[in-house]
PDB file of N, CA and C in Angstrom:
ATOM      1  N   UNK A   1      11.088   5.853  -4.553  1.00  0.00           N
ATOM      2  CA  UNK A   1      10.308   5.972  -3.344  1.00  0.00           C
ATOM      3  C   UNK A   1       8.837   5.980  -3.745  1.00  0.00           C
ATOM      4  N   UNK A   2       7.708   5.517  -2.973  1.00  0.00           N
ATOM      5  CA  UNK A   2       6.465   5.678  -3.038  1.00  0.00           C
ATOM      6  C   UNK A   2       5.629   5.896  -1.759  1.00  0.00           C
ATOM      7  N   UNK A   3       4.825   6.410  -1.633  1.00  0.00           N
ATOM      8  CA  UNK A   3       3.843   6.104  -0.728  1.00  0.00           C
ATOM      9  C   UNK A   3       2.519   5.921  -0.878  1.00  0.00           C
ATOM     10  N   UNK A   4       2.034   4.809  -0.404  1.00  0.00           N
ATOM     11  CA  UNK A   4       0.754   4.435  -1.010  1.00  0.00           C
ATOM     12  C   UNK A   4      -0.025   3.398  -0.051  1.00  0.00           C
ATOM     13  N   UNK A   5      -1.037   3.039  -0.951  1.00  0.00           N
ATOM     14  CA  UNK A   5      -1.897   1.863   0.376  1.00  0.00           C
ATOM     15  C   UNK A   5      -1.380   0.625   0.108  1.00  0.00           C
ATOM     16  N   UNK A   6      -1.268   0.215   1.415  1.00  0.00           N
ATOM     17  CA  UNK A   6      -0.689  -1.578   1.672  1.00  0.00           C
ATOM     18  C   UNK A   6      -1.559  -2.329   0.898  1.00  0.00           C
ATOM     19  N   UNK A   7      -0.763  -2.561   0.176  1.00  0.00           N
ATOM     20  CA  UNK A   7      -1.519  -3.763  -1.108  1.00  0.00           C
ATOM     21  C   UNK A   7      -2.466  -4.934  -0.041  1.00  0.00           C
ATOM     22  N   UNK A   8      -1.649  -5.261   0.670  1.00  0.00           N
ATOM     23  CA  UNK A   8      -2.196  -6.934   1.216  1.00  0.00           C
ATOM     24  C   UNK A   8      -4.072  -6.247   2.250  1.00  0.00           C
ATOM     25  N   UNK A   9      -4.011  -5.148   2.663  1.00  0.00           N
ATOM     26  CA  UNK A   9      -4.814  -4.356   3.489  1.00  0.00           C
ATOM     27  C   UNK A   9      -6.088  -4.380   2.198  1.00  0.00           C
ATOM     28  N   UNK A  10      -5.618  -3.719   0.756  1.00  0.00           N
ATOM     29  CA  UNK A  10      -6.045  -3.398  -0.177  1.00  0.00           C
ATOM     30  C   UNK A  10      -7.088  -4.961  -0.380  1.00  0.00           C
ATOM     31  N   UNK A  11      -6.223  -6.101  -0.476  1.00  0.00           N
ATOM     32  CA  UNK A  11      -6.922  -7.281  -1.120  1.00  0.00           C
ATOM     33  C   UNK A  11      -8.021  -7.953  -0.218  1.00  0.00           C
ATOM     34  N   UNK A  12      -8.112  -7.345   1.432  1.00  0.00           N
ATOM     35  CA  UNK A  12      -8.492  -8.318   1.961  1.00  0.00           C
ATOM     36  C   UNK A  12      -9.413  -7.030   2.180  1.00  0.00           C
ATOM     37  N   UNK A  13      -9.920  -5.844   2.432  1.00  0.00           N
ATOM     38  CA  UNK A  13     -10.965  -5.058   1.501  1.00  0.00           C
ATOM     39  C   UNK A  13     -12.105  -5.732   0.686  1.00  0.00           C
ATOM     40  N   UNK A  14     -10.804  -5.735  -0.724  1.00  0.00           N
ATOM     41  CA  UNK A  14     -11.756  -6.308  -1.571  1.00  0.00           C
ATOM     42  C   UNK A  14     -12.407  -7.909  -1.343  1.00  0.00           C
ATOM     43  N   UNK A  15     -11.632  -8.399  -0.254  1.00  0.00           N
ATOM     44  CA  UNK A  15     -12.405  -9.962  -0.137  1.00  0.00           C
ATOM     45  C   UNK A  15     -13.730  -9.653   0.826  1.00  0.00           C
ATOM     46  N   UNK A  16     -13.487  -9.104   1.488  1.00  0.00           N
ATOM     47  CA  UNK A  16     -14.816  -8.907   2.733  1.00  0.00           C
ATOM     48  C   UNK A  16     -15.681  -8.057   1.815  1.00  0.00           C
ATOM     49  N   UNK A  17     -15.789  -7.525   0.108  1.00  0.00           N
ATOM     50  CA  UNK A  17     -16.615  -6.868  -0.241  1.00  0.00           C
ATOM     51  C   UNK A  17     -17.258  -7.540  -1.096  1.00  0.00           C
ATOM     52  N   UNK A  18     -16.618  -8.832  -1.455  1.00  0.00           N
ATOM     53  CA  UNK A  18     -16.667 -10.068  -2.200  1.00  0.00           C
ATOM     54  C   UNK A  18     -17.934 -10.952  -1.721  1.00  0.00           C
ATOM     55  N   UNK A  19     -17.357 -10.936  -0.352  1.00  0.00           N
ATOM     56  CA  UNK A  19     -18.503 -11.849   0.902  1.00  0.00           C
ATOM     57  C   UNK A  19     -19.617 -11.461   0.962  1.00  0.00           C
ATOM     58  N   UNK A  20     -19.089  -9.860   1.168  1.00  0.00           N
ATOM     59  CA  UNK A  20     -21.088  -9.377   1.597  1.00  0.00           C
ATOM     60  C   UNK A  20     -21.507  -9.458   0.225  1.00  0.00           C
ATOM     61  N   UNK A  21     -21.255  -9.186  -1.196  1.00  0.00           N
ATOM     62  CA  UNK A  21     -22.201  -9.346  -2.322  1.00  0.00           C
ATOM     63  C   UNK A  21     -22.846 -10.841  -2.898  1.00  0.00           C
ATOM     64  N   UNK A  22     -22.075 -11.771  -2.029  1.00  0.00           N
ATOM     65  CA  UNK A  22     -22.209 -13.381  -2.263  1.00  0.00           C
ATOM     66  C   UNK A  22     -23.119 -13.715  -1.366  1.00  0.00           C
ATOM     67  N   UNK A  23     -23.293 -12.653  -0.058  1.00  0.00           N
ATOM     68  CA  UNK A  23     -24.315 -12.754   0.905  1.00  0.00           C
ATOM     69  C   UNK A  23     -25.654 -12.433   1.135  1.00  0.00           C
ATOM     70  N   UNK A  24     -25.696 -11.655  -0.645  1.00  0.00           N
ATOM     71  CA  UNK A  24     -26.929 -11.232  -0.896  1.00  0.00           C
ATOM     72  C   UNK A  24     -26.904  -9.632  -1.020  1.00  0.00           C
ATOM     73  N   UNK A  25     -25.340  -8.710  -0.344  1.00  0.00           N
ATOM     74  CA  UNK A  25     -25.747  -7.584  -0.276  1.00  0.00           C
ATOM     75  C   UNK A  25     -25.622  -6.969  -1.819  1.00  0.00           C
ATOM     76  N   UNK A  26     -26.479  -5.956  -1.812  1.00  0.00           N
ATOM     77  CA  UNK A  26     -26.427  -5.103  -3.327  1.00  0.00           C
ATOM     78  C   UNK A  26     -24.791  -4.433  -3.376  1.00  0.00           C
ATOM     79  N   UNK A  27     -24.472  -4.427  -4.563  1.00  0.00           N
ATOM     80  CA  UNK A  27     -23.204  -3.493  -4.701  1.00  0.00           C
ATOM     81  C   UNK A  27     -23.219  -2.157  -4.337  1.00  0.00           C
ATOM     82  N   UNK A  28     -24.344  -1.283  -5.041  1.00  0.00           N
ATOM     83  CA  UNK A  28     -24.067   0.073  -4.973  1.00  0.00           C
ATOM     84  C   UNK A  28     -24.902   0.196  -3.624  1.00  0.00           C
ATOM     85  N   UNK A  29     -25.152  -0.289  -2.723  1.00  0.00           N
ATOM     86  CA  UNK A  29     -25.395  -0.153  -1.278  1.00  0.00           C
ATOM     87  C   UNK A  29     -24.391   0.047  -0.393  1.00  0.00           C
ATOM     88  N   UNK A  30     -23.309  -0.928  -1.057  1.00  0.00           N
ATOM     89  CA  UNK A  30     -21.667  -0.737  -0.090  1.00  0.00           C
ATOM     90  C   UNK A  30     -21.294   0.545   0.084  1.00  0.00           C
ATOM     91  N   UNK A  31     -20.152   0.779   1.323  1.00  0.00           N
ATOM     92  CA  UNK A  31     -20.083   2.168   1.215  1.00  0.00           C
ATOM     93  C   UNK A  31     -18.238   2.179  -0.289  1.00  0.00           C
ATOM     94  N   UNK A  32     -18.139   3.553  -0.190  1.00  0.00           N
ATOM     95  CA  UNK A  32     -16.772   2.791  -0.797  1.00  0.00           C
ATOM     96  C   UNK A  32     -15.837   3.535   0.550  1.00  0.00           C
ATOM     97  N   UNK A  33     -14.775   2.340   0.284  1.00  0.00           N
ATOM     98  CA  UNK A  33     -13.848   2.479   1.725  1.00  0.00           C
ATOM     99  C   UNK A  33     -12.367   2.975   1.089  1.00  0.00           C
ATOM    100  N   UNK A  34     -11.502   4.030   1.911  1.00  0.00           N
ATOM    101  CA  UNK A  34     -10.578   4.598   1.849  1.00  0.00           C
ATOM    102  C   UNK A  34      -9.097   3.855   2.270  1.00  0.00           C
ATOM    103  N   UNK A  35      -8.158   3.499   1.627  1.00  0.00           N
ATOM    104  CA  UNK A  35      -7.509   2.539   2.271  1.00  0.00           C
ATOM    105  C   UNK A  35      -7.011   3.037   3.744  1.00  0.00           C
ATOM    106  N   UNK A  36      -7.089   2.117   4.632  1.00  0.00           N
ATOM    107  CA  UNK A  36      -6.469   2.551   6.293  1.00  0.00           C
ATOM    108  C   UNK A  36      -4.959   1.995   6.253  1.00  0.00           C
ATOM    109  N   UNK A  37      -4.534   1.713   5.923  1.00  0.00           N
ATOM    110  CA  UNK A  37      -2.801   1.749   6.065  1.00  0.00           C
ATOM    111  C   UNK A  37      -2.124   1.776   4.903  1.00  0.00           C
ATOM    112  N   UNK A  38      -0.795   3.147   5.037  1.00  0.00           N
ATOM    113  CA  UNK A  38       0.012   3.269   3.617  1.00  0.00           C
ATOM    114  C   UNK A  38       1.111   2.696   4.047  1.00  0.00           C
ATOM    115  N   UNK A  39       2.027   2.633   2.952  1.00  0.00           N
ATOM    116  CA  UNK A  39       3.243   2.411   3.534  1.00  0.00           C
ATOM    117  C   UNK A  39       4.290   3.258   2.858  1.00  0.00           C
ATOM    118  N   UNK A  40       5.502   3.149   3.120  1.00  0.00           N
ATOM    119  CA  UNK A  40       6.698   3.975   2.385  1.00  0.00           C
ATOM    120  C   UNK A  40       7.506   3.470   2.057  1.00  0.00           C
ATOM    121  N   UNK A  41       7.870   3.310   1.051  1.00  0.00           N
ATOM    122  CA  UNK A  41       8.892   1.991   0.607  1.00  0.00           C
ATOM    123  C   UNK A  41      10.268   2.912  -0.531  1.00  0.00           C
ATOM    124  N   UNK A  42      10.965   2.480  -0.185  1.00  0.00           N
ATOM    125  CA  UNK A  42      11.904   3.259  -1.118  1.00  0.00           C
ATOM    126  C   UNK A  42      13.202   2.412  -1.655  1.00  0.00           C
ATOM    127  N   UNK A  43      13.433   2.088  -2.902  1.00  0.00           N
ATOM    128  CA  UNK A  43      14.490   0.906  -3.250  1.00  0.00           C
ATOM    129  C   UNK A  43      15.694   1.362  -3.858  1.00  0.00           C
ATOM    130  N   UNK A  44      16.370   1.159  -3.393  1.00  0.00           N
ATOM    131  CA  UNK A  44      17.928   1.591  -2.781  1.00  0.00           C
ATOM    132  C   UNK A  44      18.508   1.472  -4.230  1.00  0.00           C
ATOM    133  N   UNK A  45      18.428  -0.036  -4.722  1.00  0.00           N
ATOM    134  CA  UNK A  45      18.734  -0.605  -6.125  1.00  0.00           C
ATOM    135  C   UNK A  45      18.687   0.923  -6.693  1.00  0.00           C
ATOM    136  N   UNK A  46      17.499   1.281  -7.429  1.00  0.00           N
ATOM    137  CA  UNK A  46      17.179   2.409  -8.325  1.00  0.00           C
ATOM    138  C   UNK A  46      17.304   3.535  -7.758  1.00  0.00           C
ATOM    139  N   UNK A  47      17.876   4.032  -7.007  1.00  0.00           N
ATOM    140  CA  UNK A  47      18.387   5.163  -6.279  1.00  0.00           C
ATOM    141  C   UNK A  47      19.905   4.809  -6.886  1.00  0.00           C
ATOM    142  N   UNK A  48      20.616   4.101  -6.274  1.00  0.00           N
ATOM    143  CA  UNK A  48      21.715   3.910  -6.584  1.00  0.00           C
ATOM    144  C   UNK A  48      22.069   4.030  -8.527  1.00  0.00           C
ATOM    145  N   UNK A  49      20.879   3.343  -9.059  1.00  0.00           N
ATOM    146  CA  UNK A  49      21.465   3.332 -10.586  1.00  0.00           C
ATOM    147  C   UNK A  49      21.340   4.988 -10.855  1.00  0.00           C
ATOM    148  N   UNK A  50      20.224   5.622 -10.496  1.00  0.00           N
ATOM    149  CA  UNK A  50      20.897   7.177 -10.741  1.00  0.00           C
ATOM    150  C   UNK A  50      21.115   8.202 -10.073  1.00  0.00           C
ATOM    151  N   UNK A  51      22.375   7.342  -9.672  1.00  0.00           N
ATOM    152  CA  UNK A  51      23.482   8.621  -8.674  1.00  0.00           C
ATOM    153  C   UNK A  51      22.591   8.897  -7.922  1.00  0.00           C
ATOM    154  N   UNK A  52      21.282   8.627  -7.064  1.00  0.00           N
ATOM    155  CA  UNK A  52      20.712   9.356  -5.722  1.00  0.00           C
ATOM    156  C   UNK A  52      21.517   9.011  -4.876  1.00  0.00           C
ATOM    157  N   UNK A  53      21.680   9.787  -3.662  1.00  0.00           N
ATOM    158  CA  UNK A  53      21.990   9.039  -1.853  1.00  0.00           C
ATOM    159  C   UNK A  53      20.607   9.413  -1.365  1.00  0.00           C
ATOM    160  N   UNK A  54      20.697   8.738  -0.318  1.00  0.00           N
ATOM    161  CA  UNK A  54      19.308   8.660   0.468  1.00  0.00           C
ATOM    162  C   UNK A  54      19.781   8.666   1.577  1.00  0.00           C
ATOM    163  N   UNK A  55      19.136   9.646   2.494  1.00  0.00           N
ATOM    164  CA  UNK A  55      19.355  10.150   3.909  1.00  0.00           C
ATOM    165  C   UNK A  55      19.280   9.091   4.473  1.00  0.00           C
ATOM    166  N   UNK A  56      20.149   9.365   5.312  1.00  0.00           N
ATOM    167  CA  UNK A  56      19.712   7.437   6.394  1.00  0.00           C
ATOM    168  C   UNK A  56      18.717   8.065   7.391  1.00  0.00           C
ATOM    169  N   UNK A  57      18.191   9.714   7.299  1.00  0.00           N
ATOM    170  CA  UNK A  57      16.880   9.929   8.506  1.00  0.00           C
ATOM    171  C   UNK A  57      15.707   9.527   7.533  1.00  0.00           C
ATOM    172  N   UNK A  58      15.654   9.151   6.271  1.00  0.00           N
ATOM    173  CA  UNK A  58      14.777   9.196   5.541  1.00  0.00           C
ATOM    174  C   UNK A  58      14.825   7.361   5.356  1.00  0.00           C
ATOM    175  N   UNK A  59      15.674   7.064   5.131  1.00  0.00           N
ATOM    176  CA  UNK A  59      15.786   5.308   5.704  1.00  0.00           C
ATOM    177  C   UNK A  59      15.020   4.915   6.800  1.00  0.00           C
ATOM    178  N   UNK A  60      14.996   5.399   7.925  1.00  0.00           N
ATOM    179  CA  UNK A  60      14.776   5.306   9.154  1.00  0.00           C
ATOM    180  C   UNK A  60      13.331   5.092   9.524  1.00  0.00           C
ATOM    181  N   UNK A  61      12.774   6.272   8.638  1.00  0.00           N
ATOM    182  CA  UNK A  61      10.996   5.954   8.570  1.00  0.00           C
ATOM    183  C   UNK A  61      10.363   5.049   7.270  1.00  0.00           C
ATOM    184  N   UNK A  62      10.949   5.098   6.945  1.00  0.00           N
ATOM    185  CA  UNK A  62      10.459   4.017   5.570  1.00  0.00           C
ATOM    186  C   UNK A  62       9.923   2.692   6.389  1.00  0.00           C
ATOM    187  N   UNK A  63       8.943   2.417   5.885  1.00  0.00           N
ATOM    188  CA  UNK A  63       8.089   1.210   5.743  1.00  0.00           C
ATOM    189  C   UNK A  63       9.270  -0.079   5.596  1.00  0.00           C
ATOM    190  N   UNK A  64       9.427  -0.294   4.375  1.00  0.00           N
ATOM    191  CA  UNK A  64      10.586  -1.235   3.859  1.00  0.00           C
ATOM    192  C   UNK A  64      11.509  -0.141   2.612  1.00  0.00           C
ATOM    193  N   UNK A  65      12.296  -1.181   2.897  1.00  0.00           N
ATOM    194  CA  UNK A  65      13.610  -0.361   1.609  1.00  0.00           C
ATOM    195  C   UNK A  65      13.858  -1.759   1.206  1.00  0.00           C
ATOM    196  N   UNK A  66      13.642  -1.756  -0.079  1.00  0.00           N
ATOM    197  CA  UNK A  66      14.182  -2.908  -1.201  1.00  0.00           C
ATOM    198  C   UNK A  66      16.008  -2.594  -1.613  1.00  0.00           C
ATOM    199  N   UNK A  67      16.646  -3.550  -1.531  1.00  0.00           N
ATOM    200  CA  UNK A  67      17.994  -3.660  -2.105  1.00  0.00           C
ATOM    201  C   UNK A  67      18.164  -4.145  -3.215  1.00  0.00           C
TER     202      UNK A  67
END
């Protein structure tokens, strides 16, 4: 299981921070930004290889579950 920031949220961040420094803005002028969406992902595969079960209420809110 993890919870963490949405990678794809993460990259397109760093592209719009890409733009404004190509646009002339200074780096250490930027603010630094906190990621706005996590997700919860939990993969069943590696649960299963050691002996976990996983609540199906805990399935339920997960982001994605990998098989």
């Amino acid at each position: 299981m993890s919870y963490g920031a949405n990678l794809r949220d993460a990259f397109l961040q760093t592209g719009n921070y890409v733009g404004r420094i190509l646009k002339g803005a200074k780096p250490a002028d930027l603010p630094v930004l906190q990621p706005t969406k996590v997700e919860f992902v939990i993969n069943l595969k590696t649960a299963k290889a050691h002996n976990l079960t996983v609540p199906p209420t805990l399935l339920a809110i997960a982001d994605e579950v990998l098989e």
